[in-house]
N, C-alpha and C. Protein backbone atom coordinates (compact mmCIF):
# COMPACT_ATOMS: atom_id res chain seq x y z
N UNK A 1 -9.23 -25.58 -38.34
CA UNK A 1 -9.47 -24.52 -37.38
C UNK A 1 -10.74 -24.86 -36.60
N UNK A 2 -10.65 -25.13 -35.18
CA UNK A 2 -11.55 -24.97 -34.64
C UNK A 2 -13.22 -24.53 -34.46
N UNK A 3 -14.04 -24.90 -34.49
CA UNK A 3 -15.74 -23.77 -34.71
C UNK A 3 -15.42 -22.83 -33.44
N UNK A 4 -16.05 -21.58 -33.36
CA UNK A 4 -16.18 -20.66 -32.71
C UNK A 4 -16.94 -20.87 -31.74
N UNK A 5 -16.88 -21.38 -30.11
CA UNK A 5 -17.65 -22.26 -28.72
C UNK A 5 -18.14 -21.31 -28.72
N UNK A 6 -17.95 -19.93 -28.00
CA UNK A 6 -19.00 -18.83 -27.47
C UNK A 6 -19.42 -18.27 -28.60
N UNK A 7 -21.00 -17.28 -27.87
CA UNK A 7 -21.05 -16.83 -29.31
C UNK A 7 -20.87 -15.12 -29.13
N UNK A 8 -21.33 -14.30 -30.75
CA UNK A 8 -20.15 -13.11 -30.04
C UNK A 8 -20.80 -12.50 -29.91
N UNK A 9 -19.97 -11.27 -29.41
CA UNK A 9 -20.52 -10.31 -28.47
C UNK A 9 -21.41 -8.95 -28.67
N UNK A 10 -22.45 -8.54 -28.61
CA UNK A 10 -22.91 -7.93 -29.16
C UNK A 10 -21.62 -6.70 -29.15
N UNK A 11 -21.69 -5.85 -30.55
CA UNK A 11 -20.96 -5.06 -31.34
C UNK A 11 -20.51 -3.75 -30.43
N UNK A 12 -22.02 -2.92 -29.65
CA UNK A 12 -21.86 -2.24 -28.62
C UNK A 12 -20.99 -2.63 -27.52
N UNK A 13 -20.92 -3.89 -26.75
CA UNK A 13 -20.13 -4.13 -25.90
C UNK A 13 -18.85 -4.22 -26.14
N UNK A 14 -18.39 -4.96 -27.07
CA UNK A 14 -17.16 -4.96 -27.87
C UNK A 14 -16.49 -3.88 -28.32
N UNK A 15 -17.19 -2.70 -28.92
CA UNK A 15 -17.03 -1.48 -29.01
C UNK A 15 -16.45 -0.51 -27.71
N UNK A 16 -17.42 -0.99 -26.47
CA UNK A 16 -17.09 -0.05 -24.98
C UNK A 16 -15.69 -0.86 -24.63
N UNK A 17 -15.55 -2.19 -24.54
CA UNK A 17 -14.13 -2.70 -23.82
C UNK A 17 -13.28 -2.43 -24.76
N UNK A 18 -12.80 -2.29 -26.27
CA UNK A 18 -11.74 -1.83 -26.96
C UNK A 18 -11.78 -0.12 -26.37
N UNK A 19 -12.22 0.53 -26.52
CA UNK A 19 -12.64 2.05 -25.97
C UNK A 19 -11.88 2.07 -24.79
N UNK A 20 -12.06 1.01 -23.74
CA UNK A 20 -12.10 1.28 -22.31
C UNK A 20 -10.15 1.01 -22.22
N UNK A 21 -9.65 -0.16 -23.19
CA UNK A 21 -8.84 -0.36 -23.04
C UNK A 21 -7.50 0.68 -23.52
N UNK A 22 -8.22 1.35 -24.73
CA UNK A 22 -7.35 2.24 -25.41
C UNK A 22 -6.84 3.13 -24.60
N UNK A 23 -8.25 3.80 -23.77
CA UNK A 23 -7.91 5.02 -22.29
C UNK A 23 -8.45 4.73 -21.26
N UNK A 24 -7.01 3.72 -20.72
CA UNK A 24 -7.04 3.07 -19.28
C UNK A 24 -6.40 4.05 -18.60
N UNK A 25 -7.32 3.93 -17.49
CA UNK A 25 -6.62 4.87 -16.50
C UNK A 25 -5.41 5.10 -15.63
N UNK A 26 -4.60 5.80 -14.69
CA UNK A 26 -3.05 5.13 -14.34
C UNK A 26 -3.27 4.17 -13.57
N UNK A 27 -4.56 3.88 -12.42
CA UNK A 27 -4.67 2.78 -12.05
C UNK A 27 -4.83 1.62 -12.56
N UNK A 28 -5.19 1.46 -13.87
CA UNK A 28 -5.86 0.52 -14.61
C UNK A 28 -4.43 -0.27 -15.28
N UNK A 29 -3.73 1.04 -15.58
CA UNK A 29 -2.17 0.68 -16.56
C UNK A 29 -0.92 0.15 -15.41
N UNK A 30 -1.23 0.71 -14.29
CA UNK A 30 -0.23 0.52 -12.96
C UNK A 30 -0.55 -1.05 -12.87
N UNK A 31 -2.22 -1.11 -12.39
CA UNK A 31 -2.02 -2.73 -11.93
C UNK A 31 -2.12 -3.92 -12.84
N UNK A 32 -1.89 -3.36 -14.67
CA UNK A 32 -2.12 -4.29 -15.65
C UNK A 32 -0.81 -5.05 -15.79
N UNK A 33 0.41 -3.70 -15.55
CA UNK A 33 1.29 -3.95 -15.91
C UNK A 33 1.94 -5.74 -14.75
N UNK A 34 1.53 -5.86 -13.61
CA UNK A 34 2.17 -6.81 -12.78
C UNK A 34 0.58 -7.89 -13.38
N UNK A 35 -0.40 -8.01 -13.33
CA UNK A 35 -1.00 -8.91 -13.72
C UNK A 35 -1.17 -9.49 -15.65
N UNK A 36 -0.62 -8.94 -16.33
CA UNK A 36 -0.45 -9.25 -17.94
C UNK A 36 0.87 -10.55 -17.79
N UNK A 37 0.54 -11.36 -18.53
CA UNK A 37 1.49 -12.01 -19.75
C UNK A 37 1.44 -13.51 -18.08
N UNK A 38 0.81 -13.20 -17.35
CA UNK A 38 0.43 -14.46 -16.22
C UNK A 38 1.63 -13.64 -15.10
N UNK A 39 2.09 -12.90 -14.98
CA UNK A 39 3.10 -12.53 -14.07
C UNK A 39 2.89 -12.78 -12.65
N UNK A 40 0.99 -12.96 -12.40
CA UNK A 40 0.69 -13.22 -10.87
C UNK A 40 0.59 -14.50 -10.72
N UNK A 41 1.37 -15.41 -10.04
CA UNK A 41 1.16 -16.42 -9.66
C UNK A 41 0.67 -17.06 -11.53
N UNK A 42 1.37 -17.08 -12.47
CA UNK A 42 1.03 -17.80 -13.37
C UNK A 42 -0.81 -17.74 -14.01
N UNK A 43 -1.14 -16.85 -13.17
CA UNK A 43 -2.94 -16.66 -13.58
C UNK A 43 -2.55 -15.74 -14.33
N UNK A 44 -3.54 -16.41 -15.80
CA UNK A 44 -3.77 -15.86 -17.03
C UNK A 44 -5.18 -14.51 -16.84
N UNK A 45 -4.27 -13.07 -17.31
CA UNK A 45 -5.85 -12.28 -16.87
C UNK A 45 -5.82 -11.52 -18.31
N UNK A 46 -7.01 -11.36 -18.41
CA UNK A 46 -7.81 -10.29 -19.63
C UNK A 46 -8.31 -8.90 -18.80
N UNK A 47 -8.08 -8.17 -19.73
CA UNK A 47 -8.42 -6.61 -19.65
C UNK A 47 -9.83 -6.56 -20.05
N UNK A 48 -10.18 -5.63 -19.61
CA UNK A 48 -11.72 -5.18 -19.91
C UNK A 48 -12.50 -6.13 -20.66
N UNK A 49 -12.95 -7.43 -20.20
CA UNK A 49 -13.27 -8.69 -20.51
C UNK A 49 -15.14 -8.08 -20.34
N UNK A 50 -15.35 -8.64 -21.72
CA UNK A 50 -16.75 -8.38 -21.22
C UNK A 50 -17.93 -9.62 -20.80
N UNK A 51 -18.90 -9.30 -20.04
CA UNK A 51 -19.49 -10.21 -19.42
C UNK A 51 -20.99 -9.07 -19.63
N UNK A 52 -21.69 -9.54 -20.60
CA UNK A 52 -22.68 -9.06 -20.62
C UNK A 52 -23.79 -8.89 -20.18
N UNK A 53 -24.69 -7.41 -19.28
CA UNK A 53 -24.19 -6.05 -20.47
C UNK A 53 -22.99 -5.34 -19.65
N UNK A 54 -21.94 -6.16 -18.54
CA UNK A 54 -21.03 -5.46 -18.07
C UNK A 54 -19.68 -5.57 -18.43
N UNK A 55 -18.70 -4.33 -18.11
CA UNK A 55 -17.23 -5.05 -18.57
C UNK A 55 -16.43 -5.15 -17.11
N UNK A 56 -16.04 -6.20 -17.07
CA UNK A 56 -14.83 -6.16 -16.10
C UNK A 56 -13.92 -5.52 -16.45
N UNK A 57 -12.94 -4.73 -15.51
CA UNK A 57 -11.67 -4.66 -15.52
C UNK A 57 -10.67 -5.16 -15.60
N UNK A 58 -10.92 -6.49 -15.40
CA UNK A 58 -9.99 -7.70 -15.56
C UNK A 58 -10.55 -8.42 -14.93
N UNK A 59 -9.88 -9.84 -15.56
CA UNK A 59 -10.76 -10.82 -15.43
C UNK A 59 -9.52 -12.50 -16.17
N UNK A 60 -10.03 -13.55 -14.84
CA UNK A 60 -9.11 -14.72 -14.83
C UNK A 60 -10.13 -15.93 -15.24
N UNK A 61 -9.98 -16.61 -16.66
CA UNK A 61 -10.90 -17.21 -17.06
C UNK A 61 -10.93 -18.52 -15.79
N UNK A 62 -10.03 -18.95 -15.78
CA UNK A 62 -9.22 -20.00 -15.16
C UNK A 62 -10.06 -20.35 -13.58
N UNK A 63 -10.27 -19.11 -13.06
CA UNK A 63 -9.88 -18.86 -11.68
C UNK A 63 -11.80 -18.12 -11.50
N UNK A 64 -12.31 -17.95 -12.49
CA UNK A 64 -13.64 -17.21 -12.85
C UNK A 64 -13.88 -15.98 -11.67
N UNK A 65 -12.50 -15.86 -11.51
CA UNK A 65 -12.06 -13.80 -10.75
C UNK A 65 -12.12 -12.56 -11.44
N UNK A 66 -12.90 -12.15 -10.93
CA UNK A 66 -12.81 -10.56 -11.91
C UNK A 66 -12.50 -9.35 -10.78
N UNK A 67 -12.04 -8.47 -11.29
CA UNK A 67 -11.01 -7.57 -10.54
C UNK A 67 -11.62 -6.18 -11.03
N UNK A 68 -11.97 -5.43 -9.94
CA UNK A 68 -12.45 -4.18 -10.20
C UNK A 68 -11.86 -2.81 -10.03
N UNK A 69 -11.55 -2.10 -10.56
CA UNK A 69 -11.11 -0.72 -9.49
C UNK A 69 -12.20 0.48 -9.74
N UNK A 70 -12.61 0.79 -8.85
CA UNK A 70 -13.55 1.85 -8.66
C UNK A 70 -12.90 2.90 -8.08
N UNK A 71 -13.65 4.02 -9.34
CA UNK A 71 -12.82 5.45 -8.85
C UNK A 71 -14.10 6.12 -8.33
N UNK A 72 -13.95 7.40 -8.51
CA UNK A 72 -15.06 8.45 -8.04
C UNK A 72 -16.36 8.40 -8.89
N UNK A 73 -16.14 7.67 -10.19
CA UNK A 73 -17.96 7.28 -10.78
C UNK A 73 -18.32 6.63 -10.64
N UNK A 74 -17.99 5.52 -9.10
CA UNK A 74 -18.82 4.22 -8.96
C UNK A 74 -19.79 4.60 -7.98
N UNK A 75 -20.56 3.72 -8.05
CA UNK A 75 -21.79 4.86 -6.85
C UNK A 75 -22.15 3.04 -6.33
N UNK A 76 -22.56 3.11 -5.06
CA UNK A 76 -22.15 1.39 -4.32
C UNK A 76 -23.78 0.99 -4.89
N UNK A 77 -24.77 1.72 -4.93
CA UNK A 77 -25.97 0.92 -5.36
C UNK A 77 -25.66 0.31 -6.88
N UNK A 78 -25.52 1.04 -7.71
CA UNK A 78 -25.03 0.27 -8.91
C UNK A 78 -24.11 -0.82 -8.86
N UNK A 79 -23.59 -0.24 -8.10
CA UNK A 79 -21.58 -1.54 -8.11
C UNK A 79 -22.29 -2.82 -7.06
N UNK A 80 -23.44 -2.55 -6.07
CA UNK A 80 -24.11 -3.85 -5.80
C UNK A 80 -24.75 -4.58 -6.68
N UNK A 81 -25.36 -3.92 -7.64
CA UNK A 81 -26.35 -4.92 -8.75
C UNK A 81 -25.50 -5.93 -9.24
N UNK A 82 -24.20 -4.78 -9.49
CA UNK A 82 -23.46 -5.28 -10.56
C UNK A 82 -22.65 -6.43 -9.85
N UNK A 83 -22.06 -6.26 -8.64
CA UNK A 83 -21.63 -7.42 -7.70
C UNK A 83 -22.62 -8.86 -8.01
N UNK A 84 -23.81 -8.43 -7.47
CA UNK A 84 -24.81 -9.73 -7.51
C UNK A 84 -24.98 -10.82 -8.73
N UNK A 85 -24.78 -9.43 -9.93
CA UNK A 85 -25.10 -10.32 -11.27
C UNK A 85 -24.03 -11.16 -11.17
N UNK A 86 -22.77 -10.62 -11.32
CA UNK A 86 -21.46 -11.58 -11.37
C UNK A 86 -21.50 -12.46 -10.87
N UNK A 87 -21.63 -12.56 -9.37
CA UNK A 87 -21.70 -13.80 -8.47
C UNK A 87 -22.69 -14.76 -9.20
N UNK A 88 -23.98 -14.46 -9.55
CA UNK A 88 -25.22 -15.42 -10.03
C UNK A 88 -24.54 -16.05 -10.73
N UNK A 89 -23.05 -14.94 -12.26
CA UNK A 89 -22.67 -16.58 -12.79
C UNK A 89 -21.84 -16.90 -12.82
N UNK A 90 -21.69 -16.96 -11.26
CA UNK A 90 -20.60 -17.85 -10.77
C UNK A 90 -18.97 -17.06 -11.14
N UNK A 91 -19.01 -15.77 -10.75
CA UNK A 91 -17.57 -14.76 -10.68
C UNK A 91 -17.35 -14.70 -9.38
N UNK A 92 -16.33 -14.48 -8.66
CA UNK A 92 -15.81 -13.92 -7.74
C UNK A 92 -15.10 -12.82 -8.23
N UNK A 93 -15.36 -11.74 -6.95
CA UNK A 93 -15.23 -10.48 -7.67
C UNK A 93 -14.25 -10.02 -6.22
N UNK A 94 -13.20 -9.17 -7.04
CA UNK A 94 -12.44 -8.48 -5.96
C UNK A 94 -12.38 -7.18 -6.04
N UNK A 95 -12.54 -6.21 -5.19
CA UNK A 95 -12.66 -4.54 -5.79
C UNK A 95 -11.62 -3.75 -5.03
N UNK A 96 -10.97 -2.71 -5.82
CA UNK A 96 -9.95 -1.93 -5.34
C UNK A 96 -10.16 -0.64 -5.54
N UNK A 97 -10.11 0.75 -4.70
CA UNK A 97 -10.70 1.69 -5.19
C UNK A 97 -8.82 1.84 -5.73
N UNK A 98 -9.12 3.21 -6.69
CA UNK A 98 -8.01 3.80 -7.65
C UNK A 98 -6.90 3.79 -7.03
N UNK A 99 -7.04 4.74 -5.68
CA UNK A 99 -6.52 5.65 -4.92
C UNK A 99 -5.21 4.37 -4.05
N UNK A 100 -5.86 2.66 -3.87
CA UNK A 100 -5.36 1.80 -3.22
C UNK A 100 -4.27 1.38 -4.20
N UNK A 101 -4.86 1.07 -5.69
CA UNK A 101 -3.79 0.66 -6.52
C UNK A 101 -2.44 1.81 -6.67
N UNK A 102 -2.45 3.29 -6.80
CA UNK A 102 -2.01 4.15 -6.99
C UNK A 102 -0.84 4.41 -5.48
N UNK A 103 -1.29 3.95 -4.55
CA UNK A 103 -1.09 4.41 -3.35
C UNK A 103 -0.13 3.48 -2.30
N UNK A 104 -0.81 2.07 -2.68
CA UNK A 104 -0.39 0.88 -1.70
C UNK A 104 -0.36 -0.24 -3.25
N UNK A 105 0.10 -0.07 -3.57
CA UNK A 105 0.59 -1.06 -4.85
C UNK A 105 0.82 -2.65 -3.92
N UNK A 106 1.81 -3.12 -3.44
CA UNK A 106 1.58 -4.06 -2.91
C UNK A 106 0.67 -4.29 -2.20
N UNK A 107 0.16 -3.63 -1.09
CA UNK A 107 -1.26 -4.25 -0.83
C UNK A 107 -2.23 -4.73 -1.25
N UNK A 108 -2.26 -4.31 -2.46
CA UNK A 108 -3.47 -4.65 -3.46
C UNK A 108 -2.98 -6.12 -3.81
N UNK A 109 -1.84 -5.94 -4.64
CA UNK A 109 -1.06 -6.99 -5.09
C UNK A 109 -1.15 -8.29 -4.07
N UNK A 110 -0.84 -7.71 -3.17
CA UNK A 110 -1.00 -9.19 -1.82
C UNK A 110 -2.30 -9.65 -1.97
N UNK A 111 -3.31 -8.97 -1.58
CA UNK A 111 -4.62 -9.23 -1.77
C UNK A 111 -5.30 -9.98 -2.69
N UNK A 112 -4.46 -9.77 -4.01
CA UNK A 112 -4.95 -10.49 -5.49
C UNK A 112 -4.34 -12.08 -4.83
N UNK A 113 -3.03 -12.15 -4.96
CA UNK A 113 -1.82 -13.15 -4.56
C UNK A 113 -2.52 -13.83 -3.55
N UNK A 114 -3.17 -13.58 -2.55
CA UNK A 114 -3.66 -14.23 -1.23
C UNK A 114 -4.81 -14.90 -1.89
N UNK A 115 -5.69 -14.43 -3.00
CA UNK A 115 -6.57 -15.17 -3.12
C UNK A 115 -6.61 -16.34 -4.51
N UNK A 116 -5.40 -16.16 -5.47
CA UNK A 116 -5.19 -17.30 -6.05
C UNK A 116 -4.18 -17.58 -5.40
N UNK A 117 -3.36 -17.88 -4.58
CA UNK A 117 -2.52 -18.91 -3.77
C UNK A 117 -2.93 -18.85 -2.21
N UNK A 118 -4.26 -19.56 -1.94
CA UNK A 118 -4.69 -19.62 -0.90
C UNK A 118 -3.51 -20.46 0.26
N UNK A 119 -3.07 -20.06 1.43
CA UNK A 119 -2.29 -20.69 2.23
C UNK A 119 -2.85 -21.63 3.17
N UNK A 120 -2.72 -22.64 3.04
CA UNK A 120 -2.83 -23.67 4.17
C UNK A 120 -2.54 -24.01 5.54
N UNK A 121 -3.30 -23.97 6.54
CA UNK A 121 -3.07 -23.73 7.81
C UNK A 121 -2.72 -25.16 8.67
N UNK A 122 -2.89 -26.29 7.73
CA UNK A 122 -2.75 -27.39 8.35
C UNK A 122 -0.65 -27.87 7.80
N UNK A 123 -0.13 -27.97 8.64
CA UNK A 123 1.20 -28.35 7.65
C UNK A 123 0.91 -30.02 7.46
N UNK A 124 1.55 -29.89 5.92
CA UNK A 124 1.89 -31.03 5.40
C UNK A 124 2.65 -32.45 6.55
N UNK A 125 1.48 -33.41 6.58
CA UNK A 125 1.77 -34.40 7.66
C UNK A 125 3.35 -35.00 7.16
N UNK A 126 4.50 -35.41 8.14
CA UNK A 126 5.65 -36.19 7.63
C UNK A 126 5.12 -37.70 6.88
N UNK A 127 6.84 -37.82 6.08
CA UNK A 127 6.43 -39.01 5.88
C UNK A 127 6.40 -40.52 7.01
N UNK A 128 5.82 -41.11 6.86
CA UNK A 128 5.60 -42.73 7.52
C UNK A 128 7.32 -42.61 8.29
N UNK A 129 7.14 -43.18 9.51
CA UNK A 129 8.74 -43.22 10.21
C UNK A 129 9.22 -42.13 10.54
N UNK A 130 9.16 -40.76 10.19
CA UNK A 130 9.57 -39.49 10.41
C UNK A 130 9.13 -39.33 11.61
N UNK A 131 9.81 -37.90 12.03
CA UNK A 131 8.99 -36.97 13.23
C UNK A 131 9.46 -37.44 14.57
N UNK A 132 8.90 -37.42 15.72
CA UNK A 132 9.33 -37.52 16.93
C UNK A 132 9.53 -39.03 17.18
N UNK A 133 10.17 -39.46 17.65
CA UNK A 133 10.52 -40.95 18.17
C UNK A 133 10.58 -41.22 19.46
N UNK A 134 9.86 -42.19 20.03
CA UNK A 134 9.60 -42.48 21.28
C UNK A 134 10.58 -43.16 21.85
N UNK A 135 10.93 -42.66 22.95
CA UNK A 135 12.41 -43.16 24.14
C UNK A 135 11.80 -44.15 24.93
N UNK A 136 12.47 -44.92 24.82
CA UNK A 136 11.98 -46.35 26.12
C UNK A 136 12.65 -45.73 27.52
N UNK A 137 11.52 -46.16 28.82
CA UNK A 137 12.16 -44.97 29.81
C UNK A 137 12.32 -46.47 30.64
């Protein structure tokens, strides 16, 4: 068996994300249900992943994305600190208020989808010999 790489988590934090997960909210259970078991684009996500002393809402080890939904107890000066810390190590953070997941389900969904399958604006060059052929005039 493997040694244990990270080390663990203090007991309090571990304590709030089992808590958080037990009574998830309908937004929380609405948009778990299409991102669990890799259903988005094959990205593996965790629930109330903690990143200490904060918990994400979810969170893509893979992809180092964490996914927020903010209801009516987020207040934007806090949810900036908390933005900044993430970024410092190295998270990208995406935020959805409740009301968007609850409301516009695919939109959100696109939004997640748009940013792990980024689209390419250049098309794929043909192969060698392909493509337009020049007429002798």
């Amino acid at each position: 068996m493997p040694a244990r790489v990270n080390p663990p988590l203090p007991s309090k934090s571990r304590a709030s994300a089992r808590s958080l997960r037990r009574e998830a909210t309908d937004a929380d259970a609405k948009l778990w249900f299409h991102l669990r078991s890799s259903r988005m684009a094959g990205a593996k996500f965790r629930r109330q992943h903690v990143v200490p002393p904060y918990v994400l809402d979810f969170y893509c080890v893979a992809l180092k994305l964490g996914i927020e939904l903010d209801g009516s107890q987020h207040s934007e000066s806090r949810d900036a600190v908390r933005t900044r810390f993430l970024q410092a190590h190295g998270i990208k953070l995406l935020r959805f208020w409740d009301n968007d997941v609850l409301n516009n389900l695919d939109g959100v969904l696109e939004a997640i989808f748009a940013f792990i399958q980024p689209r390419t604006l250049t098309p794929t060059p043909l192969p060698r010999g392909e493509g337009l052929k020049q007429v002798d005039q």
